[in-house]
C-alpha atoms as a PDB file:
ATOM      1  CA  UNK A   1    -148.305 146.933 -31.827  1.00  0.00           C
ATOM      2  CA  UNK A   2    -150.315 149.684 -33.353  1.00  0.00           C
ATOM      3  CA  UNK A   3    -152.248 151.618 -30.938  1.00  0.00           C
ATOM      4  CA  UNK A   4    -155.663 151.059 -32.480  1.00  0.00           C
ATOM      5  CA  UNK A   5    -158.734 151.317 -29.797  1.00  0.00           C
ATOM      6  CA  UNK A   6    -159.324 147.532 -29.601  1.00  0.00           C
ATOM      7  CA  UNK A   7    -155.088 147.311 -29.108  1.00  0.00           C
ATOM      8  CA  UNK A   8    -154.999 149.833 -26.351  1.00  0.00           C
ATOM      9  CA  UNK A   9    -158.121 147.881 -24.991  1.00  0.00           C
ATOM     10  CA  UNK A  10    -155.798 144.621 -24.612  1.00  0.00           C
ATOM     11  CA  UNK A  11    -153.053 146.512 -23.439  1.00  0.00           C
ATOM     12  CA  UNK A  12    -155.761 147.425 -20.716  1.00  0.00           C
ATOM     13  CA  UNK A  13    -156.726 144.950 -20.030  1.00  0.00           C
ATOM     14  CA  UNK A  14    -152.943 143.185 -19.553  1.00  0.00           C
ATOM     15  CA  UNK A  15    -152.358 146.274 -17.128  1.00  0.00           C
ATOM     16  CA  UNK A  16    -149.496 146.832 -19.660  1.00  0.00           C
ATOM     17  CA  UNK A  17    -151.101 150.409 -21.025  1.00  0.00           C
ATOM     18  CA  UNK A  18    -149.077 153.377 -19.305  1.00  0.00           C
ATOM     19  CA  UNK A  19    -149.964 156.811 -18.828  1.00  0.00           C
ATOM     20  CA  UNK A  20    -147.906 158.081 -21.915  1.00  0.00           C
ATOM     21  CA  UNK A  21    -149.359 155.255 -24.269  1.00  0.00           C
ATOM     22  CA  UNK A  22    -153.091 156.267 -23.323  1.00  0.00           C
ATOM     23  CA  UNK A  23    -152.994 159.539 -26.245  1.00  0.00           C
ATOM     24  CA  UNK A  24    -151.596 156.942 -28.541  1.00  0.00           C
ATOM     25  CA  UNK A  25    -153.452 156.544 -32.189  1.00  0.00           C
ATOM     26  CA  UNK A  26    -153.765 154.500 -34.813  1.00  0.00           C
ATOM     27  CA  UNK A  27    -151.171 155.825 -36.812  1.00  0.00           C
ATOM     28  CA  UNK A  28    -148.894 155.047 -33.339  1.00  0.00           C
ATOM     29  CA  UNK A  29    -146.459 152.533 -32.487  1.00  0.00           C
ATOM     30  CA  UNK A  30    -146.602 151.065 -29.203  1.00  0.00           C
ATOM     31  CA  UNK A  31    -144.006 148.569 -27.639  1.00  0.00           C
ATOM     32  CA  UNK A  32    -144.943 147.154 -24.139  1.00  0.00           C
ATOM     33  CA  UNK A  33    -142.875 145.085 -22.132  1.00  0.00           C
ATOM     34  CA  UNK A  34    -143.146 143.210 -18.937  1.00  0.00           C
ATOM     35  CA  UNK A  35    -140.081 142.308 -17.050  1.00  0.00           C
ATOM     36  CA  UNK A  36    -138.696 141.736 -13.037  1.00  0.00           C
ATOM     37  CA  UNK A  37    -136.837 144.382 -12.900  1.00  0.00           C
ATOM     38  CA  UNK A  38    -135.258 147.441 -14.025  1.00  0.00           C
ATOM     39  CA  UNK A  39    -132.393 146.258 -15.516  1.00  0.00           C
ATOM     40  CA  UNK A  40    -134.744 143.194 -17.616  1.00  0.00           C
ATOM     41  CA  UNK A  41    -136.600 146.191 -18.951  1.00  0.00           C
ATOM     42  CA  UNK A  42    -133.869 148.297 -20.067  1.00  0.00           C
ATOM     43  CA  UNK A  43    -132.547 145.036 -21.952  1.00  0.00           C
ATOM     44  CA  UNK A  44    -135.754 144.779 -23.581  1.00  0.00           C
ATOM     45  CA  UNK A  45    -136.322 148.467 -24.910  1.00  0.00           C
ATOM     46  CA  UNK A  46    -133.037 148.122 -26.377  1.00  0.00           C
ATOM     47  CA  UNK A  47    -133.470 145.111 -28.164  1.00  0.00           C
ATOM     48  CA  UNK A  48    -136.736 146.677 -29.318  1.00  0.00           C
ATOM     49  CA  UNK A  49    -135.018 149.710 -30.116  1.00  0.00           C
ATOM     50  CA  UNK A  50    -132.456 147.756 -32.127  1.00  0.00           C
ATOM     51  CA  UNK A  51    -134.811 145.793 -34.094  1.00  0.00           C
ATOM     52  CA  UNK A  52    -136.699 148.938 -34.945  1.00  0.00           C
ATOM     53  CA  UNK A  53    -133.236 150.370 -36.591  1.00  0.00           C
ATOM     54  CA  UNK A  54    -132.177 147.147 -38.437  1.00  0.00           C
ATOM     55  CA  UNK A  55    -132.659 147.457 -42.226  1.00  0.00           C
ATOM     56  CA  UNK A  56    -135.626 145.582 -43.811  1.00  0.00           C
ATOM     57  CA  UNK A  57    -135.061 141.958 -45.282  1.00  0.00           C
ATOM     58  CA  UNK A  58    -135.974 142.079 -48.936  1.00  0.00           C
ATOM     59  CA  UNK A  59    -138.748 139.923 -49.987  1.00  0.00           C
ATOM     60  CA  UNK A  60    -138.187 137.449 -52.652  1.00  0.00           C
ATOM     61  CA  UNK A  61    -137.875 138.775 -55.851  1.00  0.00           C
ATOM     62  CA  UNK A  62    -136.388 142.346 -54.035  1.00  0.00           C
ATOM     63  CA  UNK A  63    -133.306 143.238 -54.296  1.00  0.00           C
ATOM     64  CA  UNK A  64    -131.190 142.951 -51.265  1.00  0.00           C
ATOM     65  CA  UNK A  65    -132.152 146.118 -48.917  1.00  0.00           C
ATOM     66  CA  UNK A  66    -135.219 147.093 -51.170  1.00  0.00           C
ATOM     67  CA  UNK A  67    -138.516 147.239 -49.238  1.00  0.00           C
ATOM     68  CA  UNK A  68    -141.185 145.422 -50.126  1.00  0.00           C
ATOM     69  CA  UNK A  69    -144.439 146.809 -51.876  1.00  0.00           C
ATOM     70  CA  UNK A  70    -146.425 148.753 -49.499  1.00  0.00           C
ATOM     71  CA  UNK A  71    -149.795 149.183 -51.914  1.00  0.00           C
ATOM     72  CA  UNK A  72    -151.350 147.340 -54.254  1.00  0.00           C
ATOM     73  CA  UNK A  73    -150.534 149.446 -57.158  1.00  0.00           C
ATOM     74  CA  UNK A  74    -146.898 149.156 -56.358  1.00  0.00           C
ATOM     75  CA  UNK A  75    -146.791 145.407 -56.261  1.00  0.00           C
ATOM     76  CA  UNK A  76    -148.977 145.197 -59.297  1.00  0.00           C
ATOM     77  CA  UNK A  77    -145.692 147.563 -60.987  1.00  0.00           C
ATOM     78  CA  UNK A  78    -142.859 145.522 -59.330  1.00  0.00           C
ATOM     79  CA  UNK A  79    -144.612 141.933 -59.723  1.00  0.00           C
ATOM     80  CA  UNK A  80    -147.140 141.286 -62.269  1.00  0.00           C
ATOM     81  CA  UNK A  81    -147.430 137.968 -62.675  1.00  0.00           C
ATOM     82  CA  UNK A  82    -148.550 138.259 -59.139  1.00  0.00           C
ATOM     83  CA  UNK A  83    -151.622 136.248 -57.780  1.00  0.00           C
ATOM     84  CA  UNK A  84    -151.840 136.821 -54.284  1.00  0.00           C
ATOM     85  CA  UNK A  85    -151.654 140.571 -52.209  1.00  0.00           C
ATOM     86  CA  UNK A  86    -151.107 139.881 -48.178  1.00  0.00           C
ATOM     87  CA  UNK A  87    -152.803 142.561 -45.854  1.00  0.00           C
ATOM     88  CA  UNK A  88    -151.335 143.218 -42.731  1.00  0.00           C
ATOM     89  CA  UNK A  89    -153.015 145.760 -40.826  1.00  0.00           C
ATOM     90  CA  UNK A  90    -154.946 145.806 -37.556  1.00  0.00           C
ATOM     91  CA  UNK A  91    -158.711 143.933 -37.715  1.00  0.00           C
ATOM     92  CA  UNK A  92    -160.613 147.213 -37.254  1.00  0.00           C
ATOM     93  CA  UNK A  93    -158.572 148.555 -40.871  1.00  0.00           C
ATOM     94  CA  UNK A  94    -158.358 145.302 -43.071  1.00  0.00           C
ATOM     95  CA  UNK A  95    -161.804 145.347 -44.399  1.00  0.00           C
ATOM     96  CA  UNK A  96    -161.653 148.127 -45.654  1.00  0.00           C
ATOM     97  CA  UNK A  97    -158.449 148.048 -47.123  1.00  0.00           C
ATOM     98  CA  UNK A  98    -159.227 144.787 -48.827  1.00  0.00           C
ATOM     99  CA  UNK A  99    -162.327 146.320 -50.587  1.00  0.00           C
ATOM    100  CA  UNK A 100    -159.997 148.959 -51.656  1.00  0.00           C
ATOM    101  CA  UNK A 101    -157.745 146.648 -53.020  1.00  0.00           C
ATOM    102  CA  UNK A 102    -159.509 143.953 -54.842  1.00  0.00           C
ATOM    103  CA  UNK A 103    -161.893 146.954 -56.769  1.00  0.00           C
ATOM    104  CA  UNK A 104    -158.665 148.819 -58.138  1.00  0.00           C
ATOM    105  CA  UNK A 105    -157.327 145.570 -60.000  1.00  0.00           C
ATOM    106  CA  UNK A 106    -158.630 142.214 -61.645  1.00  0.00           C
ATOM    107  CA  UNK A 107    -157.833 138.887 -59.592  1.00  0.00           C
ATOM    108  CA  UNK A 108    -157.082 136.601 -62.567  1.00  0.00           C
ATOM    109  CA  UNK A 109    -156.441 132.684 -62.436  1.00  0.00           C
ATOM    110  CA  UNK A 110    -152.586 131.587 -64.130  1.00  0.00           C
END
């Protein structure tokens, strides 16, 4: 998860927030597990660690590999027939990036 205040605050409050994670920032990436033993843990971080490396699925209408869009302006280019834009980011960021996005292009009806 990204280690935004109200993250690090459930983290916290899970007891899952170790001394390393507590100078994390927003622009961090935290993984936490939980597990019964060494060993379960270790399994886990790799698998993390794995997924982390593994190449991006495309998106439809990406070629296979290709990212998808990550701004507005560069879905607008790669889809323009487009109606919808999806914004994933953490609560504390999506309002404002949602302001940002619907003033720097028209929302039109097809």
């Amino acid at each position: 998860m990204i280690a935004s205040p109200s993250n690090l605050a459930l983290l916290r409050e899970a007891g899952l927030l170790g001394e390393a994670a507590i100078a994390a920032g927003p622009n961090d990436l935290l993984i936490a597990v939980l597990g019964r033993d060494e060993p379960a843990l270790t399994v886990a971080m790799a698998a993390a660690a794995a997924a982390l490396a593994e190449q991006p699925f495309a998106s439809s209408g990406n070629a296979p590999g290709q990212m998808a869009p990550r701004s507005i302006a560069i879905g607008r280019e790669t889809a323009p027939s487009a109606n919808l834009a999806l914004i994933s980011t953490p609560g504390e960021y999506a309002k404002l990036l949602a302001a940002f996005g619907t003033t720097s292009f028209e929302f039109r009806r097809g």
